[in-house]
C-alpha atoms as a PDB file:
ATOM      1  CA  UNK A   1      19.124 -14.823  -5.476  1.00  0.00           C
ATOM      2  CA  UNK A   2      18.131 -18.133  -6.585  1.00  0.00           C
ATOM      3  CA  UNK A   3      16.339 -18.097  -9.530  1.00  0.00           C
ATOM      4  CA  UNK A   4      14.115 -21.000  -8.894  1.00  0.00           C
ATOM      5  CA  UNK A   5      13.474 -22.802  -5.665  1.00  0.00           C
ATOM      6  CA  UNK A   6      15.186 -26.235  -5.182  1.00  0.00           C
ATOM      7  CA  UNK A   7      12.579 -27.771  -3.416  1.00  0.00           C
ATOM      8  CA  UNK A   8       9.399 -27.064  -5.123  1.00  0.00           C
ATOM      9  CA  UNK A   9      10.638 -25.492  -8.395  1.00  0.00           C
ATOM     10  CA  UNK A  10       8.686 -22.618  -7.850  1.00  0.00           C
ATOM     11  CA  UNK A  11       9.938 -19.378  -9.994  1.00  0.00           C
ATOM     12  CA  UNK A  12      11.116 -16.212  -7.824  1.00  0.00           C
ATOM     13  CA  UNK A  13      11.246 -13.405 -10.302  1.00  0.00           C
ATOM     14  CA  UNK A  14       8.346 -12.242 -12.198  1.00  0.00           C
ATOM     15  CA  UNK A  15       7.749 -10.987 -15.438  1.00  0.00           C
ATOM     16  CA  UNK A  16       8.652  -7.298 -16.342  1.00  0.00           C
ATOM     17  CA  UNK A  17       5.667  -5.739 -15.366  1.00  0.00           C
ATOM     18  CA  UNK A  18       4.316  -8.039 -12.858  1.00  0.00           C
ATOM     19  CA  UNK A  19       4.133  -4.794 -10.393  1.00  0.00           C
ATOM     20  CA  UNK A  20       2.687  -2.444 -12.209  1.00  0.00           C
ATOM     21  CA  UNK A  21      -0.929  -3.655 -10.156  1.00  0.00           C
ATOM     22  CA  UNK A  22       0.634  -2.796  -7.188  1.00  0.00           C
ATOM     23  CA  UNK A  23      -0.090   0.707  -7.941  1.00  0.00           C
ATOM     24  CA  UNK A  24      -3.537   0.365  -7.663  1.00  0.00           C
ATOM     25  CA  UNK A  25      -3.378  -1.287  -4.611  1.00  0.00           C
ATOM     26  CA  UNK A  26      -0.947   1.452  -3.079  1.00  0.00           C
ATOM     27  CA  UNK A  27      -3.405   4.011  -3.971  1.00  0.00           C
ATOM     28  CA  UNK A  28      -6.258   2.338  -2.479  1.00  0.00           C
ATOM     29  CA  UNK A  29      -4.062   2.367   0.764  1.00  0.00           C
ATOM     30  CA  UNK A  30      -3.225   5.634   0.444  1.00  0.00           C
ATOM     31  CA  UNK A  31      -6.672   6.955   0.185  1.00  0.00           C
ATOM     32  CA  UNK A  32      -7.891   5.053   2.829  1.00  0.00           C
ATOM     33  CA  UNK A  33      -5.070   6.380   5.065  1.00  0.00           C
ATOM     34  CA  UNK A  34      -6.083   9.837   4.146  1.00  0.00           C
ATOM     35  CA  UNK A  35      -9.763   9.170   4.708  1.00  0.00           C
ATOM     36  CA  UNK A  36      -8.848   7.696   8.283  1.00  0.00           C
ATOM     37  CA  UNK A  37      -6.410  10.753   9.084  1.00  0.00           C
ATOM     38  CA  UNK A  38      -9.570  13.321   8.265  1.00  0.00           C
ATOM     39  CA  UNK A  39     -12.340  11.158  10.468  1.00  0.00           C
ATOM     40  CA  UNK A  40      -9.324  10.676  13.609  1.00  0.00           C
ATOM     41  CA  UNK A  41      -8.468  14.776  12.942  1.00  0.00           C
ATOM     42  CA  UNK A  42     -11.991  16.325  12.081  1.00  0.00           C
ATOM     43  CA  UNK A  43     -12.653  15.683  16.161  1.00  0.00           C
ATOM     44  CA  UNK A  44      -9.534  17.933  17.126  1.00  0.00           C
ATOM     45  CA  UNK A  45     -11.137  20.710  15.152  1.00  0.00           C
ATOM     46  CA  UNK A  46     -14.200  23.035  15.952  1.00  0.00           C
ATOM     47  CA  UNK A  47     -15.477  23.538  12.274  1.00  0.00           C
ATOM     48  CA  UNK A  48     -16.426  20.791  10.336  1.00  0.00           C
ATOM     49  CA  UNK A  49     -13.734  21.181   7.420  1.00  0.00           C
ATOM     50  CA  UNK A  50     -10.800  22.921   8.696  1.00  0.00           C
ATOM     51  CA  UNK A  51      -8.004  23.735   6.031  1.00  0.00           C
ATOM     52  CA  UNK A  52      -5.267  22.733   8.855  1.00  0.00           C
ATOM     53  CA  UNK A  53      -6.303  18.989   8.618  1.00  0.00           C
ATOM     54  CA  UNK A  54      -5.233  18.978   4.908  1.00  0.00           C
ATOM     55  CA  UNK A  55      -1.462  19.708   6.113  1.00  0.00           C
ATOM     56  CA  UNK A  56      -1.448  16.909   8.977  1.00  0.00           C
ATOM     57  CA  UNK A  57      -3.231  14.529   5.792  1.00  0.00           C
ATOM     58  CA  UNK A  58      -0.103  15.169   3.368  1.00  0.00           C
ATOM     59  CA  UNK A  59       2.416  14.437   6.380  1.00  0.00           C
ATOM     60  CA  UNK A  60       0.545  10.979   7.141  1.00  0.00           C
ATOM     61  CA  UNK A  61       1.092  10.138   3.393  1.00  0.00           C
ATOM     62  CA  UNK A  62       4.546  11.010   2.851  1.00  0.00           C
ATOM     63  CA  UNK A  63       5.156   9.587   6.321  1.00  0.00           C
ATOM     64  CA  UNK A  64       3.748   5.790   5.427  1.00  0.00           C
ATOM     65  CA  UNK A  65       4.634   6.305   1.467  1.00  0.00           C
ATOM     66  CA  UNK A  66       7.897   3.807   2.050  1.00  0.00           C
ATOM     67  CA  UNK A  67       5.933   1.193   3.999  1.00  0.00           C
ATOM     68  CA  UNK A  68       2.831   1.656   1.481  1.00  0.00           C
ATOM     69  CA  UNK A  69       4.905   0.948  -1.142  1.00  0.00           C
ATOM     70  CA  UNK A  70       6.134  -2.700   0.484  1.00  0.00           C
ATOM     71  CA  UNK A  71       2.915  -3.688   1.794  1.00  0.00           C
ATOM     72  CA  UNK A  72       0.988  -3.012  -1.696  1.00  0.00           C
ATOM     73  CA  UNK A  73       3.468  -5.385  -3.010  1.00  0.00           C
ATOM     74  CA  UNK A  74       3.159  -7.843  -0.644  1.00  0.00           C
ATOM     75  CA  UNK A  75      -0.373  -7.756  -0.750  1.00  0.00           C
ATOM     76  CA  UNK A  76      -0.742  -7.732  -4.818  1.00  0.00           C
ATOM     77  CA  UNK A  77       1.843 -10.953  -4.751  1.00  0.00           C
ATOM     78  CA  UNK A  78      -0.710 -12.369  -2.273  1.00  0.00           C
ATOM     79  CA  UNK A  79      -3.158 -11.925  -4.424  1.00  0.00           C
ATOM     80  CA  UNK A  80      -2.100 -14.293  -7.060  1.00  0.00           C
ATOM     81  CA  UNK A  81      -0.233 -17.148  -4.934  1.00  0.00           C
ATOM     82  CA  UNK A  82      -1.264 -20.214  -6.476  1.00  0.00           C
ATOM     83  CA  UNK A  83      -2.126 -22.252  -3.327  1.00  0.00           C
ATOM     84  CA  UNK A  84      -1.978 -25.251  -5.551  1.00  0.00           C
ATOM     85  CA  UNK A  85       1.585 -26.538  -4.454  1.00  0.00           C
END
């Protein structure tokens, strides 16, 4: 991979570090997925808290953990584009 870009100049690898934001973002996702897998299960169930919804939560995380992980990159990267070019 190119280190720079020979049109514009513009650098391609980030400092050591630069992801470590990413984190946060991935965990916001991740709640939010887990919040949005209770409120779509909670109507499959009679009682209002049913300990089989917390099985079918854990299976939606570890099921979009690799595409999490790629899209709160993409989004923290997004975040700090400098639209200035």
């Amino acid at each position: 991979m190119n280190e720079y870009c020979s049109h514009c100049n513009y650098k391609f690898e980030k400092e050591p570090g630069y992801f470590f934001g990413a984190m946060y973002v991935n965990y916001g996702l991740t709640v939010a997925q887990g919040i949005a897998t209770y409120v779509i299960a909670q109507f499959f169930f009679k009682e209002t808290f049913d300990l089989r919804i917390i099985p079918i939560i854990a299976v939606v995380i570890i099921a979009m953990a690799s595409i999490n992980i790629r899209l709160s990159r993409l989004l923290w990267i997004y975040m700090f584009k400098n639209y200035s070019m």
